[in-house]
PDB file of N, CA and C in Angstrom:
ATOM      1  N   UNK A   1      -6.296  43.524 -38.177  1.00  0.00           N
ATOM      2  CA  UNK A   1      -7.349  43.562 -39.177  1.00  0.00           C
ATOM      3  C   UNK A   1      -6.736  43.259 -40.553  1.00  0.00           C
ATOM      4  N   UNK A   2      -7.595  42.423 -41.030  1.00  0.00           N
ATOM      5  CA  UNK A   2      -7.020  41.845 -42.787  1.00  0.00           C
ATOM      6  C   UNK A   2      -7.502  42.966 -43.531  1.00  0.00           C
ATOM      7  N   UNK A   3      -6.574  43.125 -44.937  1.00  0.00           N
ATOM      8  CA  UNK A   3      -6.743  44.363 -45.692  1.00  0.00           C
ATOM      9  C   UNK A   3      -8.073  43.383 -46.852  1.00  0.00           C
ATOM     10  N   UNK A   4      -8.062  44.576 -47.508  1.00  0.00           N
ATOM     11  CA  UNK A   4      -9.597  43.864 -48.626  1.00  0.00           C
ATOM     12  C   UNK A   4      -9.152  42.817 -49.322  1.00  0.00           C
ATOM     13  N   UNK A   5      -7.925  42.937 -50.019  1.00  0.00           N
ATOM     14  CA  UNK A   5      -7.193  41.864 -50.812  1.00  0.00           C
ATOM     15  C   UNK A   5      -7.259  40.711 -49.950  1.00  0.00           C
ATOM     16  N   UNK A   6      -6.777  41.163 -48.623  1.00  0.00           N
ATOM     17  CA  UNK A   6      -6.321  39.569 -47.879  1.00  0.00           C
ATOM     18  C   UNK A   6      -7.248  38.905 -47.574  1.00  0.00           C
ATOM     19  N   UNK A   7      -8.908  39.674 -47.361  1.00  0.00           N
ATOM     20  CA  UNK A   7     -10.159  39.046 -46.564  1.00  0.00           C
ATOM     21  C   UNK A   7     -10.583  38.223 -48.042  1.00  0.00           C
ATOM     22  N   UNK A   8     -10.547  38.732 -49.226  1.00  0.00           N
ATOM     23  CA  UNK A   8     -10.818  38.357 -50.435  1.00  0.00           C
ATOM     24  C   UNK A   8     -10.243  37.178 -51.023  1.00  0.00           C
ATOM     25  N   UNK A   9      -8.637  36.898 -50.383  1.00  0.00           N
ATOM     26  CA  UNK A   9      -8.401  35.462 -50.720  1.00  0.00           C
ATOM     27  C   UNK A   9      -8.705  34.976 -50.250  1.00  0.00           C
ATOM     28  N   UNK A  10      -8.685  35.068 -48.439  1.00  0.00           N
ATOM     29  CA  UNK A  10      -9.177  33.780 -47.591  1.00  0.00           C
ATOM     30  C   UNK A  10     -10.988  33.745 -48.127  1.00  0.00           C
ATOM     31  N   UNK A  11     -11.289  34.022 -48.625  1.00  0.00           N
ATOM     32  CA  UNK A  11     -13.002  34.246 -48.678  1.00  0.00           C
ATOM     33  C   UNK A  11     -12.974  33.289 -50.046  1.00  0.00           C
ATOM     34  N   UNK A  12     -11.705  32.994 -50.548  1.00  0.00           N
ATOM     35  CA  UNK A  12     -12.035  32.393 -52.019  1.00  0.00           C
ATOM     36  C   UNK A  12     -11.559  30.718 -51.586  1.00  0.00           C
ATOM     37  N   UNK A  13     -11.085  30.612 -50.292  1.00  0.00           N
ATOM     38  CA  UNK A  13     -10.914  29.052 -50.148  1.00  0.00           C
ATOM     39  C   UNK A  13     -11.819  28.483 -48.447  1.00  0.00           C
ATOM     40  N   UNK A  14     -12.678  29.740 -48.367  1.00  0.00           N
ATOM     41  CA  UNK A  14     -12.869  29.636 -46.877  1.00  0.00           C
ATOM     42  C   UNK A  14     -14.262  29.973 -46.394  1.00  0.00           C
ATOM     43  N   UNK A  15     -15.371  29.975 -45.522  1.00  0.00           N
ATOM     44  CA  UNK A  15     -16.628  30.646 -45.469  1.00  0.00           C
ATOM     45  C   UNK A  15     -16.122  31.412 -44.238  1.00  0.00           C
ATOM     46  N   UNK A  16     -16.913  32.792 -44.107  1.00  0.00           N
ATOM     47  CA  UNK A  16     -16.826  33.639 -42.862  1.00  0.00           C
ATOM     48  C   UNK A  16     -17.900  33.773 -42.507  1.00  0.00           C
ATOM     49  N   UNK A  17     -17.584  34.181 -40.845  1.00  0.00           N
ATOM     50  CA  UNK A  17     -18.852  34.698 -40.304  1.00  0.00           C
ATOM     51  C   UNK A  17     -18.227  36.280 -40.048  1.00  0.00           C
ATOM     52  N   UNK A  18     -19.124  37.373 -40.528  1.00  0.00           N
ATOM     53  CA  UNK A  18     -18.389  38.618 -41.046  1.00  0.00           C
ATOM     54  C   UNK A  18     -19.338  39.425 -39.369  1.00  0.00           C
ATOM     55  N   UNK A  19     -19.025  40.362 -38.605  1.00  0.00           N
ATOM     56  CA  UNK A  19     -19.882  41.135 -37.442  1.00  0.00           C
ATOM     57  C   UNK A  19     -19.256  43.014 -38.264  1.00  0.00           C
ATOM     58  N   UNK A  20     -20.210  43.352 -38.397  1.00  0.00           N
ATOM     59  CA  UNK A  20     -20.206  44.818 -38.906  1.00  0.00           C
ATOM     60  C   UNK A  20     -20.862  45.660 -39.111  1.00  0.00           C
ATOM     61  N   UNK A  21     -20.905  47.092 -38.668  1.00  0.00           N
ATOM     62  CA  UNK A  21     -21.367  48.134 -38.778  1.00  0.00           C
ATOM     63  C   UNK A  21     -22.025  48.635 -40.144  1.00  0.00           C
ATOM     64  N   UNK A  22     -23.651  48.637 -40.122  1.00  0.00           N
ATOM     65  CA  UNK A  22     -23.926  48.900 -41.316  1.00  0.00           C
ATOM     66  C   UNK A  22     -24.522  50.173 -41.775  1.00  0.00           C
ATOM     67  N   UNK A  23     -24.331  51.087 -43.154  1.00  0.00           N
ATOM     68  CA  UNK A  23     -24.390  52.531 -43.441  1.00  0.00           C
ATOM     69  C   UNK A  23     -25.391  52.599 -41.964  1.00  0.00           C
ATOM     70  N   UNK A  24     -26.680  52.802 -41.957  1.00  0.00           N
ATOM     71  CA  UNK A  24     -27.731  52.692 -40.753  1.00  0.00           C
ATOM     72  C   UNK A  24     -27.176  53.101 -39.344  1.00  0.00           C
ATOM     73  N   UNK A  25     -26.299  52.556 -38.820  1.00  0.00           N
ATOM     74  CA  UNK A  25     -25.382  52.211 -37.984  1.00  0.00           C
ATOM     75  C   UNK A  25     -25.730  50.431 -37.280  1.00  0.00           C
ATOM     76  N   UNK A  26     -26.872  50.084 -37.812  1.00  0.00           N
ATOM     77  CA  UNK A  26     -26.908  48.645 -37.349  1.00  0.00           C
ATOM     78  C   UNK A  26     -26.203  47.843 -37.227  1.00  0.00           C
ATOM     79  N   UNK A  27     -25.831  46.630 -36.415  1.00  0.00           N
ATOM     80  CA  UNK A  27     -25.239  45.819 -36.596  1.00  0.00           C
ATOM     81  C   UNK A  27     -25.596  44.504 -37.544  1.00  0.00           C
ATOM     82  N   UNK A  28     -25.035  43.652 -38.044  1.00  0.00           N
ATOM     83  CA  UNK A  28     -24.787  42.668 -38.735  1.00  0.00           C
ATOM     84  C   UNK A  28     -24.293  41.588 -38.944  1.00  0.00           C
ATOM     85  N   UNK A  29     -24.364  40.302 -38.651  1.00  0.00           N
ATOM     86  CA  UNK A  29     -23.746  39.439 -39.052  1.00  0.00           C
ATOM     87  C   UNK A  29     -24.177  38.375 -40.004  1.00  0.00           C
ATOM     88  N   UNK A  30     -23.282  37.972 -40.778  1.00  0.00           N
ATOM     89  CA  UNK A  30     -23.013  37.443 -42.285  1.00  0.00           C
ATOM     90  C   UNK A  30     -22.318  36.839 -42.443  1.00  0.00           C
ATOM     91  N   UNK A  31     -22.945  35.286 -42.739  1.00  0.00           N
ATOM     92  CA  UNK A  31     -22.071  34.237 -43.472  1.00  0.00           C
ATOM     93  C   UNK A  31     -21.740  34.160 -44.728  1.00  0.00           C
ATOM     94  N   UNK A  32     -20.331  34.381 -44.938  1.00  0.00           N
ATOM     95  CA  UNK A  32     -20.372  34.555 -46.548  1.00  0.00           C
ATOM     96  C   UNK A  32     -19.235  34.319 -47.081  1.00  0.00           C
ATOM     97  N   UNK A  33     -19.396  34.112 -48.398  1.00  0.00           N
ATOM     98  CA  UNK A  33     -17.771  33.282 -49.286  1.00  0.00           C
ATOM     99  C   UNK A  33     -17.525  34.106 -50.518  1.00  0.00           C
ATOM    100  N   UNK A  34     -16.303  33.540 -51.071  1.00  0.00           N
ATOM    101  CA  UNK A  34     -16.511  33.955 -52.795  1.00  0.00           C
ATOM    102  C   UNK A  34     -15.646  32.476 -52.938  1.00  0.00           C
ATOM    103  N   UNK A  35     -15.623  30.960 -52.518  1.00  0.00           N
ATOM    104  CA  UNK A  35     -15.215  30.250 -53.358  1.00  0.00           C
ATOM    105  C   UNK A  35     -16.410  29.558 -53.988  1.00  0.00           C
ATOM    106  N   UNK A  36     -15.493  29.181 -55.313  1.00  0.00           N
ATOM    107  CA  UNK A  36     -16.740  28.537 -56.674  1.00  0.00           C
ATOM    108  C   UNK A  36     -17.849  27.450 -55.848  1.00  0.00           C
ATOM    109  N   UNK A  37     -17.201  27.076 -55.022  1.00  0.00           N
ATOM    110  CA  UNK A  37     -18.289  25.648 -55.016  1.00  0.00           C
ATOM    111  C   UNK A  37     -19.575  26.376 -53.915  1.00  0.00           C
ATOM    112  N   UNK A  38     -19.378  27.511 -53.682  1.00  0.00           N
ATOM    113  CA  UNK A  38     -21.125  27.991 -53.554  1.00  0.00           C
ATOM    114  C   UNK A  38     -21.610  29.201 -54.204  1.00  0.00           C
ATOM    115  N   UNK A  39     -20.570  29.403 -55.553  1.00  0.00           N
ATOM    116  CA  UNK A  39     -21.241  30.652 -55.985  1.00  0.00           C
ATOM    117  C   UNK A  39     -22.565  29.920 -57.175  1.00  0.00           C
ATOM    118  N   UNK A  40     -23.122  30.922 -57.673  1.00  0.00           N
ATOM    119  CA  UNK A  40     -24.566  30.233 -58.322  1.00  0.00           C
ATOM    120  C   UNK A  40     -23.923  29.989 -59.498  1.00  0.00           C
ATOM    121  N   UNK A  41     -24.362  29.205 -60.349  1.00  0.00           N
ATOM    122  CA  UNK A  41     -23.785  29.302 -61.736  1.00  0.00           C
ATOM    123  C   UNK A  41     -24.273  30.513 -62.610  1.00  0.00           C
ATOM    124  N   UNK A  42     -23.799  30.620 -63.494  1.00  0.00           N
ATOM    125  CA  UNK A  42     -24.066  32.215 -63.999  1.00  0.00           C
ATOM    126  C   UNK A  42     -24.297  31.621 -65.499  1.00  0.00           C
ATOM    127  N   UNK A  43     -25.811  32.119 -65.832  1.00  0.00           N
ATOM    128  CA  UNK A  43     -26.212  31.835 -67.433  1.00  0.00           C
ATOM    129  C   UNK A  43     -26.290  32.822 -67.903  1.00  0.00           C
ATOM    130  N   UNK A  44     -24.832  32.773 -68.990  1.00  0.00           N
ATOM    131  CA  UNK A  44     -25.332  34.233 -70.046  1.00  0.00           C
ATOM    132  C   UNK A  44     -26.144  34.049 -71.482  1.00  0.00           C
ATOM    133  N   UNK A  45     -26.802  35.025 -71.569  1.00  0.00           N
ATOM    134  CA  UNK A  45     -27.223  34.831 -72.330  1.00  0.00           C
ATOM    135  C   UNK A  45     -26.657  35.231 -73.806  1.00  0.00           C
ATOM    136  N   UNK A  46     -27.106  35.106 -75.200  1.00  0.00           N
ATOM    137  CA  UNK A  46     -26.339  35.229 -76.471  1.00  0.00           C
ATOM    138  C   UNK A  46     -26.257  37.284 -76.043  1.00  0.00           C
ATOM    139  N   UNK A  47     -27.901  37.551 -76.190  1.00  0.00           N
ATOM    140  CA  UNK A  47     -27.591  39.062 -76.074  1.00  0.00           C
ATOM    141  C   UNK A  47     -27.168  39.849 -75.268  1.00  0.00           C
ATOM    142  N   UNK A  48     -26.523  39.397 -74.366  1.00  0.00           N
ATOM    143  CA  UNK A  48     -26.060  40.318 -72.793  1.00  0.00           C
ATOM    144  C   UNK A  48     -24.882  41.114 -72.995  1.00  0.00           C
ATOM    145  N   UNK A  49     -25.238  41.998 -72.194  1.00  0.00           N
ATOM    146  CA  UNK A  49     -24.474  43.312 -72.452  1.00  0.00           C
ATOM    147  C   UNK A  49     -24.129  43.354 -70.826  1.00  0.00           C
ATOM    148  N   UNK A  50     -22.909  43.242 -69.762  1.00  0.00           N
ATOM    149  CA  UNK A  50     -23.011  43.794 -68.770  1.00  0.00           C
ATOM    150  C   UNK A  50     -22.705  44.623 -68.387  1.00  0.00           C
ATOM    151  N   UNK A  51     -23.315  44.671 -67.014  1.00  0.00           N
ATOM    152  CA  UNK A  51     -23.341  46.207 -66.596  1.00  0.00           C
ATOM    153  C   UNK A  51     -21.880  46.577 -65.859  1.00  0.00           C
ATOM    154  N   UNK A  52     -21.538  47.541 -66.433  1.00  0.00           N
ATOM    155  CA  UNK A  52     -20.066  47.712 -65.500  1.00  0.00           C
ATOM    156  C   UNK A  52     -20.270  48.987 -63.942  1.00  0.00           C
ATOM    157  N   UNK A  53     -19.569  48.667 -63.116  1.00  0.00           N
ATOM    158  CA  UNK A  53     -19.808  48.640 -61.660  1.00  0.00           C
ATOM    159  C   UNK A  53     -18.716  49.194 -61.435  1.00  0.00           C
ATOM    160  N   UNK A  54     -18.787  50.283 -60.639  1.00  0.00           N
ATOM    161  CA  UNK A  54     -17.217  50.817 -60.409  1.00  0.00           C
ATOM    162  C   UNK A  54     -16.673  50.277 -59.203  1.00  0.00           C
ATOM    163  N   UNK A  55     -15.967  49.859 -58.716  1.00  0.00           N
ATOM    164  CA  UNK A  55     -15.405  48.838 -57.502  1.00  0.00           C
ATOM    165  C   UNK A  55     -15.135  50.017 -56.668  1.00  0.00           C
ATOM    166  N   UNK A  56     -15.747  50.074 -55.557  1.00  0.00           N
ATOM    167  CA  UNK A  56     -15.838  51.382 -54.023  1.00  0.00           C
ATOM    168  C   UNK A  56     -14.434  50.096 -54.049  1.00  0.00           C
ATOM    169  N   UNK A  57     -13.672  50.797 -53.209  1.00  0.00           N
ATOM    170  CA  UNK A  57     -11.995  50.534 -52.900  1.00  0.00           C
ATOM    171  C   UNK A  57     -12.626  50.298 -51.063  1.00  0.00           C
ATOM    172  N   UNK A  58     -13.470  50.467 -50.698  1.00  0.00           N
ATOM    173  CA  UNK A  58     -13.885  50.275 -48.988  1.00  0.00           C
ATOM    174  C   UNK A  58     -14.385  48.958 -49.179  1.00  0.00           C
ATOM    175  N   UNK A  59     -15.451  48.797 -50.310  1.00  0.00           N
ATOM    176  CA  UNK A  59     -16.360  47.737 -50.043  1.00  0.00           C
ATOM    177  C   UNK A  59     -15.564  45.834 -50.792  1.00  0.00           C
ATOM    178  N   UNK A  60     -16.010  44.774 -49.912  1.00  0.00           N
ATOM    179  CA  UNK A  60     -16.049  43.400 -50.328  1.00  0.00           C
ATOM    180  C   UNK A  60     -16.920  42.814 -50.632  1.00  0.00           C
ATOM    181  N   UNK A  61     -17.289  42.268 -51.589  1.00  0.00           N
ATOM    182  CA  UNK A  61     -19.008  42.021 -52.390  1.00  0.00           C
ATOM    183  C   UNK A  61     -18.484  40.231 -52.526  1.00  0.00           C
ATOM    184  N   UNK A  62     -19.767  40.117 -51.675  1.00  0.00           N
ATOM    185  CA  UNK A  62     -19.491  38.532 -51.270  1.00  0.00           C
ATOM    186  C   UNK A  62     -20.896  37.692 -51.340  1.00  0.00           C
ATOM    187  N   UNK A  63     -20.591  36.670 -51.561  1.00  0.00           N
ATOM    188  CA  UNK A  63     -22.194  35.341 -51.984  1.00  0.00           C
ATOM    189  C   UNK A  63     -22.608  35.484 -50.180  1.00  0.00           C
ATOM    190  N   UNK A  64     -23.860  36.017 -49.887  1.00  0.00           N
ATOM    191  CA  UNK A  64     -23.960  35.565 -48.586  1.00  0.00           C
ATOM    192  C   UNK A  64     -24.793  34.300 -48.666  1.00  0.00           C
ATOM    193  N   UNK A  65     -24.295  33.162 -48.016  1.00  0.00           N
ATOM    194  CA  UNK A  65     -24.508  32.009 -47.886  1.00  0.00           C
ATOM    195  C   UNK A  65     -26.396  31.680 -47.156  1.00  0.00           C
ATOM    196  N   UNK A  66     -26.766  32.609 -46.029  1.00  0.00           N
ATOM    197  CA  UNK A  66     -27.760  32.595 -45.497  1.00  0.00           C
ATOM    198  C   UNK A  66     -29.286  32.954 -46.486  1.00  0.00           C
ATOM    199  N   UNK A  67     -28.752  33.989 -47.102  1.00  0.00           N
ATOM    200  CA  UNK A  67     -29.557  34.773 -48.053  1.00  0.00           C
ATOM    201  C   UNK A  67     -29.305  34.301 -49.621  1.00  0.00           C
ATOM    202  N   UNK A  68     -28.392  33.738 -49.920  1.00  0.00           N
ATOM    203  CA  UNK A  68     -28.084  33.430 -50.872  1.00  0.00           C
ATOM    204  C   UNK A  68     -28.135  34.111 -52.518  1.00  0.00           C
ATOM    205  N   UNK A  69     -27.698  35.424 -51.835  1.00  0.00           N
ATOM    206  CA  UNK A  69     -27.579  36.669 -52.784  1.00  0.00           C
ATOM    207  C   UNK A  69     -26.226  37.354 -52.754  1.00  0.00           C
ATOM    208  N   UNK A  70     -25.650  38.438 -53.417  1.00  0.00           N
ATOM    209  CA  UNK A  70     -24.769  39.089 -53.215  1.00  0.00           C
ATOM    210  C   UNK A  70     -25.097  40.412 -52.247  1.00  0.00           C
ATOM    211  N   UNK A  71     -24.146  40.173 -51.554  1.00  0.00           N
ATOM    212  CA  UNK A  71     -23.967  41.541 -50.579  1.00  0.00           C
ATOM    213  C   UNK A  71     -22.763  41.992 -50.603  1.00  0.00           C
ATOM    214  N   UNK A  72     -22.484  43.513 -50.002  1.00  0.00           N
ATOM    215  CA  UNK A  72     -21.308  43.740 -49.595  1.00  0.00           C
ATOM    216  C   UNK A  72     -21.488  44.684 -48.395  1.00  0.00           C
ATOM    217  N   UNK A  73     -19.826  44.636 -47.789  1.00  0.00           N
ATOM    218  CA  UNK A  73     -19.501  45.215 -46.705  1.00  0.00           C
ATOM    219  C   UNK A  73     -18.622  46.257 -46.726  1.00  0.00           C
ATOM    220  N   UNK A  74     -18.225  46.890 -45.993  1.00  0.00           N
ATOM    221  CA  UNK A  74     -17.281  48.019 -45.986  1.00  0.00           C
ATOM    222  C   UNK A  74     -15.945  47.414 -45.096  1.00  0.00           C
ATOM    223  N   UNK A  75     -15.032  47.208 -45.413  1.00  0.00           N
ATOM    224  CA  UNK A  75     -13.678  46.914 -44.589  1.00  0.00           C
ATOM    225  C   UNK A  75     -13.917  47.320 -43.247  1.00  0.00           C
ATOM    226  N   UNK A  76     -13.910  48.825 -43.472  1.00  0.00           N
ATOM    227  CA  UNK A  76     -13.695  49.524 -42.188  1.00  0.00           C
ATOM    228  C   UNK A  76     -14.519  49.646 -40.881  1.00  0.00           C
ATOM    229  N   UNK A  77     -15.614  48.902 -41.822  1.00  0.00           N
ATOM    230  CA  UNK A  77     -16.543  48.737 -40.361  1.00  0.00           C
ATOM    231  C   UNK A  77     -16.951  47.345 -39.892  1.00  0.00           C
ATOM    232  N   UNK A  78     -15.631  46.254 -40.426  1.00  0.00           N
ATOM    233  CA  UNK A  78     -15.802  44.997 -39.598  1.00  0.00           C
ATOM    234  C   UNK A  78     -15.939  45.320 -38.301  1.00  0.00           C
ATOM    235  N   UNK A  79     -16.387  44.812 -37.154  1.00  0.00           N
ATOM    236  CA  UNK A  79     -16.101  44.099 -35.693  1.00  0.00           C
ATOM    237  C   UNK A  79     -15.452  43.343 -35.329  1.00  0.00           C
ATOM    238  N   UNK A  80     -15.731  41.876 -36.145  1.00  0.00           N
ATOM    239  CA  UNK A  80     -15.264  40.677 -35.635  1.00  0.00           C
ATOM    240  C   UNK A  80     -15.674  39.489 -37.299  1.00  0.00           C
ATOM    241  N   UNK A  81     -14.860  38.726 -37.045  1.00  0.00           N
ATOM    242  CA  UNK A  81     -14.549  37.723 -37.874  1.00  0.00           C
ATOM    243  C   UNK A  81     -13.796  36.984 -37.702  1.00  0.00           C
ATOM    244  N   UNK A  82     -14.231  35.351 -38.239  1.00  0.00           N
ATOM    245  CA  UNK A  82     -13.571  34.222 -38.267  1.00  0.00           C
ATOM    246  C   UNK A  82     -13.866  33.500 -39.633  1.00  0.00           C
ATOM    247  N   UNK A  83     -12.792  32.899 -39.904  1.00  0.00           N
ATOM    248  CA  UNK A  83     -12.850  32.088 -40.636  1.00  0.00           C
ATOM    249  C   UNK A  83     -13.463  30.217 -40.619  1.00  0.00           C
ATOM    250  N   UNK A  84     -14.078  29.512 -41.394  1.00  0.00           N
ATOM    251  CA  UNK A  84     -13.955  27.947 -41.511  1.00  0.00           C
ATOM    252  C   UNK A  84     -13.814  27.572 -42.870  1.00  0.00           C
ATOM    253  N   UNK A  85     -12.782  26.450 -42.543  1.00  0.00           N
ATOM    254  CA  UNK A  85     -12.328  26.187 -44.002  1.00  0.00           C
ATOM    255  C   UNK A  85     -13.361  25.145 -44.435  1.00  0.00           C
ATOM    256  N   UNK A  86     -13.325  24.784 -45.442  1.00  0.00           N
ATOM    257  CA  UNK A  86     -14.531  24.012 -45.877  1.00  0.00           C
ATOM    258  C   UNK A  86     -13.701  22.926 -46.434  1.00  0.00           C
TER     259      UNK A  86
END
């Protein structure tokens, strides 16, 4: 099993298909990236103030490609995963 750092680089040159256990206990699967050429472009505006987010040390917050929103997962409750490079 890849640690968060390691799923996080390959996720920045690579798309996954992610299988995992969700809070619920449901299962899940999720296509999803963090390299630039499918994240959305991001318009700030003059007055924006953002919101700061405390980073859970379990979770990977990733563009899901299907839904085309941000999601995240918990490390510890992958199943299964593969990588394709793009």
């Amino acid at each position: 099993m890849l640690t968060k750092e390691e799923f996080k680089e390959r996720l920045k040159t690579t798309t996954a298909k992610v299988k995992f256990r969700k809070v619920d206990q449901s299962i899940r699967e999720m296509s999803c990236t963090l390299s630039e050429k499918f994240l959305p472009e991001m318009e700030i505006k003059e007055d924006y103030t953002p919101k700061t987010k405390t980073d859970n040390p379990n979770n990977i917050r990733v563009w899901d490609l299907d839904k085309q929103a941000w999601r995240a997962f918990r490390v510890d409750s992958v199943i299964d995963y593969s990588f394709k490079s793009i």
